[in-house]
C-alpha atoms as a PDB file:
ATOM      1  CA  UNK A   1      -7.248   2.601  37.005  1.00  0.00           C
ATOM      2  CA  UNK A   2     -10.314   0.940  35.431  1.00  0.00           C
ATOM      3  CA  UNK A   3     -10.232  -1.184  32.719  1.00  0.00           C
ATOM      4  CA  UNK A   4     -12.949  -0.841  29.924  1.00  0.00           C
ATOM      5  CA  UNK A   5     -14.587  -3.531  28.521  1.00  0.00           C
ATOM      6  CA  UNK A   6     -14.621  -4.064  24.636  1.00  0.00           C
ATOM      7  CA  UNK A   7     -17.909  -2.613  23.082  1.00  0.00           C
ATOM      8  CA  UNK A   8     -19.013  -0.759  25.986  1.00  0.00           C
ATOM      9  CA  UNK A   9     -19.450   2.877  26.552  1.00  0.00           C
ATOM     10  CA  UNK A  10     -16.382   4.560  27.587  1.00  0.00           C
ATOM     11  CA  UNK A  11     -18.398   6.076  29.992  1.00  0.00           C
ATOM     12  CA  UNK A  12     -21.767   5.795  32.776  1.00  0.00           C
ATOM     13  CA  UNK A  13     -22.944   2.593  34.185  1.00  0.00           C
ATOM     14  CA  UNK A  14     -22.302  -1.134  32.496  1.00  0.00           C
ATOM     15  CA  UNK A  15     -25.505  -2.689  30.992  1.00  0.00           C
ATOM     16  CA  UNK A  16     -26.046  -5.731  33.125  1.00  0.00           C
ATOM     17  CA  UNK A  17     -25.542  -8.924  31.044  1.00  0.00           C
ATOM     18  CA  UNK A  18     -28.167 -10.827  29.869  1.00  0.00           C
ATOM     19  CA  UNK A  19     -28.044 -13.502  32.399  1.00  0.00           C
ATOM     20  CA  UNK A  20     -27.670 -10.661  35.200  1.00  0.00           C
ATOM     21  CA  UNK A  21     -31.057  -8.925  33.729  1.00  0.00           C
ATOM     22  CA  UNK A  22     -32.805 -12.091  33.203  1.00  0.00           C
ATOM     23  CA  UNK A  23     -31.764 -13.083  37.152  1.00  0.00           C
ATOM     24  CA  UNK A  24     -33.599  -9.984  37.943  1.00  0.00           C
ATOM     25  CA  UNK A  25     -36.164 -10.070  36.114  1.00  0.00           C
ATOM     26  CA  UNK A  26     -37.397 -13.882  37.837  1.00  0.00           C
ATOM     27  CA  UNK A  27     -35.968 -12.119  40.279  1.00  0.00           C
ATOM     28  CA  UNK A  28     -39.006  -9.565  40.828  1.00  0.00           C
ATOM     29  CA  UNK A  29     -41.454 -11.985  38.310  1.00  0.00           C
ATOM     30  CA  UNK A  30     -41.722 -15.306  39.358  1.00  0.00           C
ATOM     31  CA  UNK A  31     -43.822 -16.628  36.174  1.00  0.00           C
ATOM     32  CA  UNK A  32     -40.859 -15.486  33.266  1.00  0.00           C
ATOM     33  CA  UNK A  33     -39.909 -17.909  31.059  1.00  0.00           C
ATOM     34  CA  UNK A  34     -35.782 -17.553  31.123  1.00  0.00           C
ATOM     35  CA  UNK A  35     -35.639 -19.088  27.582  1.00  0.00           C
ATOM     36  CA  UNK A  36     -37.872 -16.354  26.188  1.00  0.00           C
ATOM     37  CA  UNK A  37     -36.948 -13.624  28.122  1.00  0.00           C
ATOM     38  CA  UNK A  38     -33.106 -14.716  26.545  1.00  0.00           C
ATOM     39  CA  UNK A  39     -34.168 -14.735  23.281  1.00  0.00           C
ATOM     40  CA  UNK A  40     -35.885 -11.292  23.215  1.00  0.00           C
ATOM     41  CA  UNK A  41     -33.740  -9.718  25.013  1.00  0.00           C
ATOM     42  CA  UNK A  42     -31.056 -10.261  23.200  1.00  0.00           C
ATOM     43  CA  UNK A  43     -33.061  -9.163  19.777  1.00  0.00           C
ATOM     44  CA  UNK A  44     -33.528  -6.015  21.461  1.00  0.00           C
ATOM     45  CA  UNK A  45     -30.156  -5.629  22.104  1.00  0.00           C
ATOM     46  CA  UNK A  46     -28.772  -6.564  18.585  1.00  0.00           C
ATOM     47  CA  UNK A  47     -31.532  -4.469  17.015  1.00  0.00           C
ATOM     48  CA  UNK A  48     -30.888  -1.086  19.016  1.00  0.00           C
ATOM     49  CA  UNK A  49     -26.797  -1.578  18.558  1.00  0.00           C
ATOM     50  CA  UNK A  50     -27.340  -2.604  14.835  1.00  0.00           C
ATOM     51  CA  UNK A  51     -29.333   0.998  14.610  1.00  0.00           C
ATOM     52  CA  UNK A  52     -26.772   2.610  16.338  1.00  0.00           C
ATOM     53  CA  UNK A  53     -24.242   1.172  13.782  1.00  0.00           C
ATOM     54  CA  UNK A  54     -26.433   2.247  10.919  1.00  0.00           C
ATOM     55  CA  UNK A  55     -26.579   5.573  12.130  1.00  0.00           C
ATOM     56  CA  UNK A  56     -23.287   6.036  12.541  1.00  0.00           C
ATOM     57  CA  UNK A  57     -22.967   5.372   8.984  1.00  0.00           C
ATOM     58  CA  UNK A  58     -25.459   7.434   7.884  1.00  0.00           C
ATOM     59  CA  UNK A  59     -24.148  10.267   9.279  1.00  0.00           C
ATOM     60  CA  UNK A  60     -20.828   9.455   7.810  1.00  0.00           C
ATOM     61  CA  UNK A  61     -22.607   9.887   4.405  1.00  0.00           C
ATOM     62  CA  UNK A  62     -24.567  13.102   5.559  1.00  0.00           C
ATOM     63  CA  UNK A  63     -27.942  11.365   5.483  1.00  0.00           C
ATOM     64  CA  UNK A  64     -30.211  10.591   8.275  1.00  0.00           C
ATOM     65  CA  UNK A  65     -31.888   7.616   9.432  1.00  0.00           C
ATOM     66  CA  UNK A  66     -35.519   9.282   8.186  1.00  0.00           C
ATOM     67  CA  UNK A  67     -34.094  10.373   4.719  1.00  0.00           C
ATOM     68  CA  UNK A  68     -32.442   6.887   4.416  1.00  0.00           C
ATOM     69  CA  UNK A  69     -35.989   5.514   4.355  1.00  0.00           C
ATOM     70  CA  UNK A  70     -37.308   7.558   1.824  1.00  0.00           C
ATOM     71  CA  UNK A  71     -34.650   6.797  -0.442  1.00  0.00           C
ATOM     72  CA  UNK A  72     -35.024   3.373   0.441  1.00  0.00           C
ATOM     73  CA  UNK A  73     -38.556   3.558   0.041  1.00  0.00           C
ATOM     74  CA  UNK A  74     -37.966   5.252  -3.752  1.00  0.00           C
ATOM     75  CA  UNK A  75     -35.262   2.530  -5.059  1.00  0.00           C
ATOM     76  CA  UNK A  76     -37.377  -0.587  -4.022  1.00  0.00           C
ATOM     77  CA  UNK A  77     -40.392   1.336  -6.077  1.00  0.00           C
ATOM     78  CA  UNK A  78     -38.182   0.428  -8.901  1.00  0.00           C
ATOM     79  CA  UNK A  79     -37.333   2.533 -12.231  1.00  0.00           C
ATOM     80  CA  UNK A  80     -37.585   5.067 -12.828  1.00  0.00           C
ATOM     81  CA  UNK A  81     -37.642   5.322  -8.956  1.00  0.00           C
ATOM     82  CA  UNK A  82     -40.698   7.880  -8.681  1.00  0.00           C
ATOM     83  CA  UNK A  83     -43.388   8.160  -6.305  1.00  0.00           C
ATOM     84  CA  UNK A  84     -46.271  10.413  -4.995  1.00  0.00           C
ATOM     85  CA  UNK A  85     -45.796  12.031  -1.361  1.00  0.00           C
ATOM     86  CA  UNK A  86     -49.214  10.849  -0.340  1.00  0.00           C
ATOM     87  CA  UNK A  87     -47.878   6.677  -1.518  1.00  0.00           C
ATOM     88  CA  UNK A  88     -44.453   7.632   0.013  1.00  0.00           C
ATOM     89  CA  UNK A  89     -46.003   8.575   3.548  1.00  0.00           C
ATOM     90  CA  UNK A  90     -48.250   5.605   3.305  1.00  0.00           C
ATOM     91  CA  UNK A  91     -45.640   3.437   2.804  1.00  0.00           C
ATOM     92  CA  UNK A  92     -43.427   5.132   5.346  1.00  0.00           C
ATOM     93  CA  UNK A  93     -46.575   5.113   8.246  1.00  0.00           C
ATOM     94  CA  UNK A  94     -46.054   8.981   8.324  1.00  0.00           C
ATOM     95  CA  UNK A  95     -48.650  11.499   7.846  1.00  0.00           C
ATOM     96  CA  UNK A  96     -48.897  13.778   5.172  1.00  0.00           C
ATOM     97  CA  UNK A  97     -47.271  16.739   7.082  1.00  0.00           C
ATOM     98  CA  UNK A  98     -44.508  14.857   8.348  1.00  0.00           C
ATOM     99  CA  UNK A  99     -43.603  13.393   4.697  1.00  0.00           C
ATOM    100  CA  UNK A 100     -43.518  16.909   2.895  1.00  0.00           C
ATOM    101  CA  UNK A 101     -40.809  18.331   5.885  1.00  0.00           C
ATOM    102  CA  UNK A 102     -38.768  15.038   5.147  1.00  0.00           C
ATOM    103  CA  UNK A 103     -39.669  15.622   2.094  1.00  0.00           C
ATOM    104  CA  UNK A 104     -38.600  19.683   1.587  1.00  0.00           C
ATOM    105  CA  UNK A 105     -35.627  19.020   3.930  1.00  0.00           C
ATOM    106  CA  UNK A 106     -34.005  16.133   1.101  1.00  0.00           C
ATOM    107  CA  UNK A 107     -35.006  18.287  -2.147  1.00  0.00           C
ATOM    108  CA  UNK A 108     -32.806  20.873  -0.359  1.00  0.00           C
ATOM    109  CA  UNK A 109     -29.854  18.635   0.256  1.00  0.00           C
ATOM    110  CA  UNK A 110     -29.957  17.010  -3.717  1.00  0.00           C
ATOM    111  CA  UNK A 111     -31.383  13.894  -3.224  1.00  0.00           C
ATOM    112  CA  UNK A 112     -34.689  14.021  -4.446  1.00  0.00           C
ATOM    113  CA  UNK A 113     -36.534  16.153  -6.829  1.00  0.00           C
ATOM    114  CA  UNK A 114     -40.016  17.239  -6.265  1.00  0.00           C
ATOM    115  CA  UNK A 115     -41.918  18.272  -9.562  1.00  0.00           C
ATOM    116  CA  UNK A 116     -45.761  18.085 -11.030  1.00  0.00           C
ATOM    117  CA  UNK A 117     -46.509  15.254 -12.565  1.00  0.00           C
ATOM    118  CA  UNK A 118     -46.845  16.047 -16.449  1.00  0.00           C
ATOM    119  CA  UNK A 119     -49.505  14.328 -16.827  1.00  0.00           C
ATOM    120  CA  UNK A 120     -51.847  15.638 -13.953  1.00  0.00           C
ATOM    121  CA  UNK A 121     -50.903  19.627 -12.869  1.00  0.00           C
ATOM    122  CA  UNK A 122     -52.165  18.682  -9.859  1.00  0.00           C
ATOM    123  CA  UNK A 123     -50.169  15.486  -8.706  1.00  0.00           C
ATOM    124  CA  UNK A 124     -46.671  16.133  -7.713  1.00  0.00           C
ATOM    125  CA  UNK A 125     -43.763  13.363  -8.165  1.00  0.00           C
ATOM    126  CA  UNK A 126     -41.284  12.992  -5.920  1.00  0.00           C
ATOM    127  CA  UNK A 127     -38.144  11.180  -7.750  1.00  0.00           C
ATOM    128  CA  UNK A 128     -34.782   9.690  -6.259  1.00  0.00           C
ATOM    129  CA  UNK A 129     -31.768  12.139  -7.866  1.00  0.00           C
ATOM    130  CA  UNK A 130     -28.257  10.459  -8.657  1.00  0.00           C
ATOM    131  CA  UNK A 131     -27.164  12.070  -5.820  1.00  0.00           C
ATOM    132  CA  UNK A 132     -29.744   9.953  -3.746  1.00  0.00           C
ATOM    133  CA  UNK A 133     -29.153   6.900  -5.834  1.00  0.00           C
ATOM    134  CA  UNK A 134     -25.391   7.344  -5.048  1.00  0.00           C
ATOM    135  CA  UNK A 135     -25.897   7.568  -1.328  1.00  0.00           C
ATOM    136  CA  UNK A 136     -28.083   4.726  -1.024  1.00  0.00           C
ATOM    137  CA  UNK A 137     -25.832   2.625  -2.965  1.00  0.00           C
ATOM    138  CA  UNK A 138     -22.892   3.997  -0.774  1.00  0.00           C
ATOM    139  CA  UNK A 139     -24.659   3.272   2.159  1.00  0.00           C
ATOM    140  CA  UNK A 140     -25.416  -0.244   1.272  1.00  0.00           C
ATOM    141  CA  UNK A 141     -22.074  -0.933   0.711  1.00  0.00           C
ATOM    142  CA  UNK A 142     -21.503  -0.206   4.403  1.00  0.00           C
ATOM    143  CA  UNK A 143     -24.461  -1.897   5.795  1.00  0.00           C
ATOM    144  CA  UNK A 144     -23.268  -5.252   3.224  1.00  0.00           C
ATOM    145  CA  UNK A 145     -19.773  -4.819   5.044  1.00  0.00           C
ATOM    146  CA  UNK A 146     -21.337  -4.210   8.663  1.00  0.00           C
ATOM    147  CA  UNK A 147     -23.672  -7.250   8.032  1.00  0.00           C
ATOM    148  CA  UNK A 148     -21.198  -9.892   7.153  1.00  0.00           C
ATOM    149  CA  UNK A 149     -18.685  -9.026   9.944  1.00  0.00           C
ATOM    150  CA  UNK A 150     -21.637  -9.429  12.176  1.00  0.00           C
ATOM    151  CA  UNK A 151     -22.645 -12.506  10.871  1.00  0.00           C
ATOM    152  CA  UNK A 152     -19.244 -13.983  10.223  1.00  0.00           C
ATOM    153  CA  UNK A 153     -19.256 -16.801  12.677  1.00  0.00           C
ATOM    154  CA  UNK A 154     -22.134 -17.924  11.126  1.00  0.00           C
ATOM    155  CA  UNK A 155     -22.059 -20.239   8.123  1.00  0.00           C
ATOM    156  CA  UNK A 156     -23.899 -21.891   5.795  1.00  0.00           C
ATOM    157  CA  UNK A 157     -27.016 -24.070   7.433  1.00  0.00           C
ATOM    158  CA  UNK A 158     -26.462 -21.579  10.585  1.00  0.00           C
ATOM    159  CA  UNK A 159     -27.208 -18.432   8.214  1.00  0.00           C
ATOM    160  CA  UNK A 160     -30.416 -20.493   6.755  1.00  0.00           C
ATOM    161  CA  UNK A 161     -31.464 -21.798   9.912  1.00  0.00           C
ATOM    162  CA  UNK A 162     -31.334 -18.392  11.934  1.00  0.00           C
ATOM    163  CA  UNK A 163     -32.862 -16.456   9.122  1.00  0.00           C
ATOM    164  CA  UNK A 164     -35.817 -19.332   8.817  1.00  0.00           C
ATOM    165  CA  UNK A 165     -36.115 -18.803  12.598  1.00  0.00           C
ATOM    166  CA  UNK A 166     -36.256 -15.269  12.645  1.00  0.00           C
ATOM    167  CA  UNK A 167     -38.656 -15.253   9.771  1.00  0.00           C
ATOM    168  CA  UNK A 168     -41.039 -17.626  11.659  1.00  0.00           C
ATOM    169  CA  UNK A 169     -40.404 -15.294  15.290  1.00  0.00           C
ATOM    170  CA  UNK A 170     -41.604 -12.375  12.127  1.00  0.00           C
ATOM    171  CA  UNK A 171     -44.406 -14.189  10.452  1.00  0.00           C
ATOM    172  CA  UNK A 172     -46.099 -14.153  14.773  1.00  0.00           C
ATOM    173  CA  UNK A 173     -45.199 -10.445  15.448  1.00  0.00           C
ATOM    174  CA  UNK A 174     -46.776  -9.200  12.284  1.00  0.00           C
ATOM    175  CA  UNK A 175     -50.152 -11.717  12.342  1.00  0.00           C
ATOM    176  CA  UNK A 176     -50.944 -10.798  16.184  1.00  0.00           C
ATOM    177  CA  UNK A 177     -49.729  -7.381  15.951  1.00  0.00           C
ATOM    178  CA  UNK A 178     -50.470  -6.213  11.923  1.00  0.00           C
ATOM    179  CA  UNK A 179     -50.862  -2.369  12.363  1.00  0.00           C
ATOM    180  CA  UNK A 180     -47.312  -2.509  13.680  1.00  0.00           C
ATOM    181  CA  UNK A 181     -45.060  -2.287  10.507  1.00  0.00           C
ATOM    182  CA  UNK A 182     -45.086   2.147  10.847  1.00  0.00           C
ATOM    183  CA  UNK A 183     -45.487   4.927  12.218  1.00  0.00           C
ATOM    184  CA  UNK A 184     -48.450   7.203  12.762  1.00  0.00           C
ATOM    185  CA  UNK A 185     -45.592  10.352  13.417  1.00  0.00           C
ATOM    186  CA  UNK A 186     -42.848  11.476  12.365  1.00  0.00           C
ATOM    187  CA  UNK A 187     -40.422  10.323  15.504  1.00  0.00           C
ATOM    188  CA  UNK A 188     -37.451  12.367  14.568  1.00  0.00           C
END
């Protein structure tokens, strides 16, 4: 009888380690830098099992990935958490069409409101409901939870120094490559 291994599918074929994809890689291309190769690798990793983590917990809370954004994207607007569609798809790299579906879809579910601006008939307002302020908050307290198991054998001057890191690995990625903070489309 097979034996799983903790935190892998239950099911299909094993991801190969890191040292057995890294072997291959050099493997089939001489000129890779193992050192490198380890380092993003593994970011790729954490970052697509940390989004499958989030996910999970967004659907726990009956919110997707997408409308987490948008509330996201509403709270960090600050009070009185209010925004137009065409500022929240800019902010969001969406287009216009692809923000007023998200957009439709969440005034339907009680987490945003969608009303003219009073001021200009014209101008609608999209605002964050308590409902949507409750969610977020609930789903922060999940991520905060999530977060410091995951970084739980890492203290103090490890915390700084990997975040400082990280930061630095950031600062590169968004100077060479600046057009790559969003999305053109809606990739739901």
């Amino acid at each position: 009888m097979p034996t799983e291994t903790p935190g892998a599918p239950a099911s299909g074929p094993q991801e190969p380690s890191l040292d057995e994809q890294i072997a291959a890689y050099q493997r089939e291309y001489g000129d890779l830098d193992p050192q490198v190769e380890k380092v993003v690798s593994a970011l790729g990793r954490l970052n697509r099992r940390m989004n499958v983590a989030y996910g999970r917990q967004l659907a726990d809370l009956g919110i997707s990935n997408a409308e987490w954004e948008v509330l996201k994207t509403l709270v960090l607007s600050g009070e009185p958490y209010r925004l137009g569609p065409g500022e929240l798809a800019k902010r969001l790299g969406l287009t216009p069409a692809a923000m007023t579906h998200r957009i439709d879809r969440m005034a339907s579910e009680g987490l945003v409101t969608r009303d003219r601006d009073e001021s200009n008939r014209v101008r609608v307002i999209v605002e964050l409901t308590d409902e949507g302020r409750t969610r977020w908050l609930e789903a922060m307290r999940m991520a905060t939870t999530f977060e410091e198991d995951l970084l739980q054998d890492l203290v103090g001057e490890d915390r700084a120094l990997l975040g400082e890191m990280l930061i630095r690995v950031l600062r590169r990625v968004e100077h060479d490559q600046p057009d790559a903070g969003g999305r053109l489309t809606d990739l739901e």
